[in-house]
Protein backbone atom coordinates (compact mmCIF):
# COMPACT_ATOMS: atom_id res chain seq x y z
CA UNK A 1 0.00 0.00 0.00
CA UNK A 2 0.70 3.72 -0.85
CA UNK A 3 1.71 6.05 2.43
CA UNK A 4 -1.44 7.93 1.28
CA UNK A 5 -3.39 4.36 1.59
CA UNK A 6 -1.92 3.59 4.82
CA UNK A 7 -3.03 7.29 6.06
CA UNK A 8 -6.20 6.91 4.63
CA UNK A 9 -6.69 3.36 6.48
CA UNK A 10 -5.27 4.27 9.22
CA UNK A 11 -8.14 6.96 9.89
CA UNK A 12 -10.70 4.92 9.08
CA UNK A 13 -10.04 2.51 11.55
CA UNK A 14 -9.87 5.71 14.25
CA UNK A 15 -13.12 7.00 12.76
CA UNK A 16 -14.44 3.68 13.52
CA UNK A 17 -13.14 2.99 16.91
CA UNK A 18 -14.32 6.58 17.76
CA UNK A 19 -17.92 5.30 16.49
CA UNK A 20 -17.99 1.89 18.42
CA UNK A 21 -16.75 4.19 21.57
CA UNK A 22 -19.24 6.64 21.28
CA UNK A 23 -22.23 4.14 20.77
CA UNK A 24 -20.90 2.44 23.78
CA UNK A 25 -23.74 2.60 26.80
CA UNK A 26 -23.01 4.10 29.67
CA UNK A 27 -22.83 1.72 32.57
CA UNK A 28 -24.78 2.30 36.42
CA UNK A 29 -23.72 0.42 38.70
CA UNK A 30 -26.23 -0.14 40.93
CA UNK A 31 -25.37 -1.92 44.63
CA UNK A 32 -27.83 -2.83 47.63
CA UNK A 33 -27.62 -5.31 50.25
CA UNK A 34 -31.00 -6.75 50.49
CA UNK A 35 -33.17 -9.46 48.40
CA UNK A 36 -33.87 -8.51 44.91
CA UNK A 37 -37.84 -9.17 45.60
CA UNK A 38 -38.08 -7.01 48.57
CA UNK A 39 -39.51 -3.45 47.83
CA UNK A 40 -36.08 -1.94 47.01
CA UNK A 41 -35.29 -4.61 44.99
CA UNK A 42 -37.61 -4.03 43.01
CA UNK A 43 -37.66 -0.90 42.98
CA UNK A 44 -33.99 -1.19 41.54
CA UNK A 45 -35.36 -3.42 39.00
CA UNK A 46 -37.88 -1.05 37.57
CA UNK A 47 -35.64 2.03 37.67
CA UNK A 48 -33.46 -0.48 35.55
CA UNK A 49 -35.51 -1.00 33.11
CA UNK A 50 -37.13 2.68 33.21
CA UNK A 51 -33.72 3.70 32.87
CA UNK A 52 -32.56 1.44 29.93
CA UNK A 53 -35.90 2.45 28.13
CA UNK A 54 -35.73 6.02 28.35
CA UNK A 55 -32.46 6.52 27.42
CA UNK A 56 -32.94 4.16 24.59
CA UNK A 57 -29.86 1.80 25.82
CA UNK A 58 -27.79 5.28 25.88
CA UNK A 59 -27.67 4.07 29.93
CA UNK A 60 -26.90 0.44 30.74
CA UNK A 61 -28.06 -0.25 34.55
CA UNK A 62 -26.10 -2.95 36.23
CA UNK A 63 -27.96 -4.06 39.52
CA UNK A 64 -26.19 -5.96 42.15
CA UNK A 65 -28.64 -7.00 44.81
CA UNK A 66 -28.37 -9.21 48.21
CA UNK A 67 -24.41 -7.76 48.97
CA UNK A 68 -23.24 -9.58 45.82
CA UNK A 69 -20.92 -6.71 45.12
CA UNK A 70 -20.27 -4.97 48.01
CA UNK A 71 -21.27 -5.35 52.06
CA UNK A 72 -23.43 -2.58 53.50
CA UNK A 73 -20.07 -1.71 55.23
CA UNK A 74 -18.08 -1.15 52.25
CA UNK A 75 -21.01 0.46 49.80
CA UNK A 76 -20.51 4.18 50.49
CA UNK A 77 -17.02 3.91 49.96
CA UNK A 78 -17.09 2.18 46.57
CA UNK A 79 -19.50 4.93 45.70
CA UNK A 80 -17.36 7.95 46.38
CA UNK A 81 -14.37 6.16 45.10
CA UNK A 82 -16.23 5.86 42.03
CA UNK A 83 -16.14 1.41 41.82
CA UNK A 84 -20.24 1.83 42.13
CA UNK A 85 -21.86 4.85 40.69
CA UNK A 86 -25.62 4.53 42.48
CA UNK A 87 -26.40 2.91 45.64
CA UNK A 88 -29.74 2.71 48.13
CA UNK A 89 -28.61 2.49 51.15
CA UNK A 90 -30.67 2.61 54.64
CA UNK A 91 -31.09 5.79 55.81
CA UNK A 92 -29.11 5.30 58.77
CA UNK A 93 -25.65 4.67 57.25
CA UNK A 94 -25.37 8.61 56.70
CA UNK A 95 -24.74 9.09 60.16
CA UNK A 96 -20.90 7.51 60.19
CA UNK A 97 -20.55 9.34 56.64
CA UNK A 98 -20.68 12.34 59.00
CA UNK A 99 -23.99 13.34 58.69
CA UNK A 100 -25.58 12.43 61.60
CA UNK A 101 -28.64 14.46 61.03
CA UNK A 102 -30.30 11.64 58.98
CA UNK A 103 -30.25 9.52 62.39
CA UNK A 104 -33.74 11.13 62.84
CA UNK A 105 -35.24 9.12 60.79
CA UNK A 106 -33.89 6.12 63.51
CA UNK A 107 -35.53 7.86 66.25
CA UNK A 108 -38.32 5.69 67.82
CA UNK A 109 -41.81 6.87 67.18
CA UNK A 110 -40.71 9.79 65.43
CA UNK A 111 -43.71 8.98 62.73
CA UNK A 112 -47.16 8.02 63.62
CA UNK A 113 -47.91 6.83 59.83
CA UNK A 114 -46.40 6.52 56.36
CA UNK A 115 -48.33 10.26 55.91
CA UNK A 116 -46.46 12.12 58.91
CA UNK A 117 -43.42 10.50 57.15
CA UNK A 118 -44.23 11.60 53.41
CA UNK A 119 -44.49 15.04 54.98
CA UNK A 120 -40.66 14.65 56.33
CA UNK A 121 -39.35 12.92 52.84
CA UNK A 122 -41.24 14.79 50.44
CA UNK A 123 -40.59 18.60 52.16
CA UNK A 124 -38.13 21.04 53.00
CA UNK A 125 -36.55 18.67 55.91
CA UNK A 126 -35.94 15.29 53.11
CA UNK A 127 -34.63 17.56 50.78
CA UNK A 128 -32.11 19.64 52.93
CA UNK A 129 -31.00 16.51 54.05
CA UNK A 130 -30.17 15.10 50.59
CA UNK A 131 -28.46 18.82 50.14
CA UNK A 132 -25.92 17.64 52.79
CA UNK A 133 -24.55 15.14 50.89
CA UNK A 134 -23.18 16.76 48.34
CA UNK A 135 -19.79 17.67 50.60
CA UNK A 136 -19.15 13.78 50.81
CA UNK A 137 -19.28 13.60 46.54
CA UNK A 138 -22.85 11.99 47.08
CA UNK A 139 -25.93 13.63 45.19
CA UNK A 140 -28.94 12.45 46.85
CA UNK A 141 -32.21 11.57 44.39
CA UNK A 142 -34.84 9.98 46.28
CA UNK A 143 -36.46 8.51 48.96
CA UNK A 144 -37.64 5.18 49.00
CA UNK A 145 -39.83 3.39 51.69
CA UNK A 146 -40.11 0.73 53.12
CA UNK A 147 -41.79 0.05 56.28
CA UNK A 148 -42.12 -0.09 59.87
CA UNK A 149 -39.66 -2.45 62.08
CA UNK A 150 -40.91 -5.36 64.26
CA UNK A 151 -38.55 -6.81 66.84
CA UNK A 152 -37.60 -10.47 66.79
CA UNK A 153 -35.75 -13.03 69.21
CA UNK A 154 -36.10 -16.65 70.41
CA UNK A 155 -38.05 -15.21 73.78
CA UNK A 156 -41.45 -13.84 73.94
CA UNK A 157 -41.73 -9.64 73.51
CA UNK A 158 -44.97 -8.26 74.79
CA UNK A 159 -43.59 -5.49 77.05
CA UNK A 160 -40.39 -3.31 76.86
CA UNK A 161 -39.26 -5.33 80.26
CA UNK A 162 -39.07 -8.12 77.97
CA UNK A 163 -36.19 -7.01 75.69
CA UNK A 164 -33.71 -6.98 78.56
CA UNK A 165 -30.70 -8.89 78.06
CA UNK A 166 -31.51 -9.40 74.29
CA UNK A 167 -28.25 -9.45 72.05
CA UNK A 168 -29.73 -7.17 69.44
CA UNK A 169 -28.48 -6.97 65.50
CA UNK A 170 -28.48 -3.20 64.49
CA UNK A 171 -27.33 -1.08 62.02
CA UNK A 172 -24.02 1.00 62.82
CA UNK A 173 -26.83 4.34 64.46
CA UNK A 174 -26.03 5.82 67.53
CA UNK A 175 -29.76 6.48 68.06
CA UNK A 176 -30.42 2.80 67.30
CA UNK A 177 -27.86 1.93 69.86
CA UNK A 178 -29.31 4.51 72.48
CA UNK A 179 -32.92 2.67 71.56
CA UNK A 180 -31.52 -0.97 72.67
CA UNK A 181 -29.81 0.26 75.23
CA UNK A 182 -32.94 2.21 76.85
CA UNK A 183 -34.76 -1.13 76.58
CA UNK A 184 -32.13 -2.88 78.65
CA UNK A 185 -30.52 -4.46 75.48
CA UNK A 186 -27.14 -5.28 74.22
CA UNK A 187 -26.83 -3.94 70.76
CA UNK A 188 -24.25 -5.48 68.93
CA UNK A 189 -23.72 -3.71 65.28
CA UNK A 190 -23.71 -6.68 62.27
CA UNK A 191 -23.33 -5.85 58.49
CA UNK A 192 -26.98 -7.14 57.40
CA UNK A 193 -26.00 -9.87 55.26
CA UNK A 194 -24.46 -11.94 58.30
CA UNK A 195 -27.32 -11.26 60.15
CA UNK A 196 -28.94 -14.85 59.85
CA UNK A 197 -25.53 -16.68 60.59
CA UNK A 198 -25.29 -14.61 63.69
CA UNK A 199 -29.32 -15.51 64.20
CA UNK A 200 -28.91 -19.53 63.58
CA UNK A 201 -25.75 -19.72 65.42
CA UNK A 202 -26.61 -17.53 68.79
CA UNK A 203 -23.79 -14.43 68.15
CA UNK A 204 -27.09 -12.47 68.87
CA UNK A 205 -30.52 -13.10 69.53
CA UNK A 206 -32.86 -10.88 67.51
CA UNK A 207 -33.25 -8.16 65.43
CA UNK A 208 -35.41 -5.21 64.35
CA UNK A 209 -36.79 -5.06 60.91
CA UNK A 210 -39.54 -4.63 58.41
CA UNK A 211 -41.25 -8.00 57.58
CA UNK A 212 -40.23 -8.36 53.95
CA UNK A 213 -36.39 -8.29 55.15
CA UNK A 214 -36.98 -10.50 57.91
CA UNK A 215 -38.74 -13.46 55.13
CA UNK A 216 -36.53 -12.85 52.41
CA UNK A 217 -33.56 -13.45 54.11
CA UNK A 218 -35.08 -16.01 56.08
CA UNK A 219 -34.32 -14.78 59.92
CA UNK A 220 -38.14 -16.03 60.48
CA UNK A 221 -36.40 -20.16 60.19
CA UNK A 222 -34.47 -19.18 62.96
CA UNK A 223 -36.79 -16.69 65.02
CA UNK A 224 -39.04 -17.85 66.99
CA UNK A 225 -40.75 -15.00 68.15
CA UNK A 226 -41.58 -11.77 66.36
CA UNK A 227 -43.41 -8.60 67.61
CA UNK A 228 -45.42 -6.12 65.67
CA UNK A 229 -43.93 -2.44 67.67
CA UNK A 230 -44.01 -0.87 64.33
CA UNK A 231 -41.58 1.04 66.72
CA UNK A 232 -39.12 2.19 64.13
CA UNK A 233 -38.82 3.12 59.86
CA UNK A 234 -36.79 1.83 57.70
CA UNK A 235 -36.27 3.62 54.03
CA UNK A 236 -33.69 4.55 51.91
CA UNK A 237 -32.24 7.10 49.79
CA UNK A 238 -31.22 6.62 46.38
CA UNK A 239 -27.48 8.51 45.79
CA UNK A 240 -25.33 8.85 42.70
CA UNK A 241 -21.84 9.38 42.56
CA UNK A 242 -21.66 13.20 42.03
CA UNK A 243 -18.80 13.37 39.96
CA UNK A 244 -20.31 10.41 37.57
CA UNK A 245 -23.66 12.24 37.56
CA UNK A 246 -22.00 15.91 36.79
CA UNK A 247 -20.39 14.60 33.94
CA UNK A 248 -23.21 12.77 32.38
CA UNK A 249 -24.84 14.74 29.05
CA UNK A 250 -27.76 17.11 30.00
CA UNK A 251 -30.17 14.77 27.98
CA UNK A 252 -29.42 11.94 29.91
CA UNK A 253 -29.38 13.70 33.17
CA UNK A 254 -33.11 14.20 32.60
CA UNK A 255 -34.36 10.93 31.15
CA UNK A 256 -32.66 9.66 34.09
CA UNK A 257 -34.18 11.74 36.70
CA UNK A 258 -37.59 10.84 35.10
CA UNK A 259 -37.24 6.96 35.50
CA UNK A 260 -36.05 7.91 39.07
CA UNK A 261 -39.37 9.42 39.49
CA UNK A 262 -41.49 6.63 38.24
CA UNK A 263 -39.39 4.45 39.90
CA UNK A 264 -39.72 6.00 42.88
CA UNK A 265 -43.62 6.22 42.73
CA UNK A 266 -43.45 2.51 42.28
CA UNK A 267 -41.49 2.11 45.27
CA UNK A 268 -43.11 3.96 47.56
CA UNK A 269 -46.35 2.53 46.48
CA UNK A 270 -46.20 -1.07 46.92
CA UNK A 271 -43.65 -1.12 49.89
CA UNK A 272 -46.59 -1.50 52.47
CA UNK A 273 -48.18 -4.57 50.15
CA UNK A 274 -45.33 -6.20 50.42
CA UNK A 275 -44.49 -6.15 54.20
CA UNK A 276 -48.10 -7.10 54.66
CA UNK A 277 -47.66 -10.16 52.46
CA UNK A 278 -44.02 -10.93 53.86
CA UNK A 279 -45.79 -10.89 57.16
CA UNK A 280 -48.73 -13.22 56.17
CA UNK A 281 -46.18 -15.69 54.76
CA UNK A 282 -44.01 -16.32 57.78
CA UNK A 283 -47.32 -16.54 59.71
CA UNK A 284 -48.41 -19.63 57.49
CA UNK A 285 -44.60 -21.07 57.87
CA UNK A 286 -46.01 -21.87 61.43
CA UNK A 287 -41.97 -21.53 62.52
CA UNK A 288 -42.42 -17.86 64.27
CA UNK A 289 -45.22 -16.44 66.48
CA UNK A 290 -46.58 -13.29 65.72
CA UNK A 291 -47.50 -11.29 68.35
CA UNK A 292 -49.49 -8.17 68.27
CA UNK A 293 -49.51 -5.78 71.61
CA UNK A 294 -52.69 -4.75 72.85
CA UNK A 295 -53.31 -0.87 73.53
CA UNK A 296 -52.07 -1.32 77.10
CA UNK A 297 -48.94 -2.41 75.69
CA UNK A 298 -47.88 -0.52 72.72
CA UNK A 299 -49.02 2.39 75.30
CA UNK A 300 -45.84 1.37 77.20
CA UNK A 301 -43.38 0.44 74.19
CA UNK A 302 -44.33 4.54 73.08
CA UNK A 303 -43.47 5.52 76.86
CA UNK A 304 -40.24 3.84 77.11
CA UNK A 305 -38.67 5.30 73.91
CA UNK A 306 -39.96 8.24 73.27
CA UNK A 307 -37.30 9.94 75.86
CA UNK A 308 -35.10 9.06 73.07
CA UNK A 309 -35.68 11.49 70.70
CA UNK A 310 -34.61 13.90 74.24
CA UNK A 311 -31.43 11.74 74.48
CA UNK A 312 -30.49 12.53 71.11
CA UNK A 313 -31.04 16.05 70.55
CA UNK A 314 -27.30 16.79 71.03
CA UNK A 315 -26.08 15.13 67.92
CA UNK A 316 -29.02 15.21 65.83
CA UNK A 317 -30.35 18.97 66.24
CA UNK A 318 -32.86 19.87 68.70
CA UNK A 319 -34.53 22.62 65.83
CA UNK A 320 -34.36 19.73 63.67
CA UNK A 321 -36.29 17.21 65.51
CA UNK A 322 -38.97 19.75 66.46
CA UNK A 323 -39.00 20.91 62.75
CA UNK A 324 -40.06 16.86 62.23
CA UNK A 325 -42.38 16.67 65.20
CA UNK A 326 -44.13 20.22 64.17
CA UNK A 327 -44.11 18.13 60.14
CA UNK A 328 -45.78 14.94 61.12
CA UNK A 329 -48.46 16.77 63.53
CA UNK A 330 -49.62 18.64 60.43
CA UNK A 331 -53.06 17.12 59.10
């Protein structure tokens, strides 16, 4: 060949490298720790497939559910280093990011109802809150639900009195430790996916969560009693990588935040279906008894907590929890 041939050739192949690069998808990374057919993994699913359809594959969405990538432990980090670009993580791993102000939402009996807690997520206290992320190179999107938490152990749980001595699994909250701890507890702080090891094998002896967590990782087979406080929420927000997301093209940016929406909407909508279905089917397993307190008694789970949200005005914010008390007493 000529020197012009080569030349020409040569560019040809760069023009169509450059082509196969650009029509390359971009790839999401998304990470969570729990089931993929619990609400916020499905929720993941359909943002997945929002995504993928919006963007008309422009956006590939790679979900990772049930800790197969990363450990609740590790997730935030692999976000801001960049090895995961979205994540959903519990609400209450903010607070050893640094911002400890999203340890209200931990706060026992802080909402009466999935209402008094829309009013938090969807108003000016959620979306300060996702403001605050932004110094950690997290850009906060949305809030997904999931439910109320239940307490769980091998003994019986009809009063407070109950829980003492209890080796109880919780998240790494200072509030949630303050909680056990008021109930005469020993809270030992477990990365979620060795919770049922530490269940079967005695490390601890209960835990607190929402019933579809509880069935799809299968803590019911070795629980034998589980109590309906509804004493605590559980959600999530959904973050991005703010340095992946800043970079993205304007277009996308917006087809993405759209599927977020829908996806969200989803979420939020059949999160309460699916507790009360995960809590039907581990009644019919017959291998944990449900117990629901009667007035008397949920009357005295309320008094014995409540004096947390006093306990924890020093880290949290005092204006801030009264800004969520004055929220959820709105009608």
């Amino acid at each position: 060949m000529t020197p012009r041939s080569l030349l020409a050739a040569a560019v040809l192949t760069c023009l169509a490298s450059a082509s196969v690069f650009a029509q390359a998808p971009i790839v999401i990374k998304f990470s969570h720790v729990v089931a993929r057919d619990t609400p916020k993994g499905k929720a993941a699913e359909r943002f997945k497939e929002l995504a993928e359809a919006a963007t008309k594959g422009r956006v590939k969405v790679e979900v990772y559910p049930n800790s197969t990538l990363y450990k609740d432990k590790e997730e935030l980090e692999a976000l801001q280093l960049g090895a995961v670009q979205m994540l959903a993580p519990s609400l209450a791993k903010f607070g050893p990011l640094g911002v400890k102000e999203f340890e209200l939402f931990d706060l026992p009996y802080i909402f009466q109802d999935k209402k008094a807690l829309e009013r938090v997520t969807n108003g000016p206290v959620g979306r300060d809150l996702l403001k605050k992320l932004e110094t950690k190179g997290i850009l906060g999107m949305a809030y997904w639900d999931n439910g109320f938490k239940m307490m769980s152990s091998n003994r019986p749980m009809h009063v407070p009195a109950d829980m003492k001595g209890l080796k109880m699994r919780i998240q790494a909250s200072k509030v949630l430790d303050e909680q056990m701890r008021t109930l005469g507890a020993n809270p030992q702080v477990m990365a979620f996916s060795e919770v049922y090891q530490a269940l079967q094998t005695g490390v601890v002896d209960g835990a607190e969560n929402p019933p579809s967590n509880l069935y799809t990782q299968k803590m019911h087979e070795v629980q034998k009693h589980l109590t309906v406080t509804n004493h605590g929420y559980i959600g999530y927000a959904v973050i991005v990588n703010k340095k992946f997301w800043d970079k993205l093209p304007a277009d996308i940016r917006t087809q993405l935040e759209a599927a977020m929406k829908d996806a969200t909407e989803y979420a939020n909508k059949i999160a309460q279906q699916e507790n009360d279905n995960a809590l039907e089917a581990v009644r019919k397993t017959g291998k944990t008894t449900i117990y629901v307190p009667s007035d008397a008694e949920k009357a005295e789970w309320r008094k014995v907590l409540l004096p947390v949200q006093k306990t924890m005005e020093e880290r949290i914010g005092k204006n801030l929890i009264a800004d969520v008390n004055k929220a959820t007493a709105a009608k």
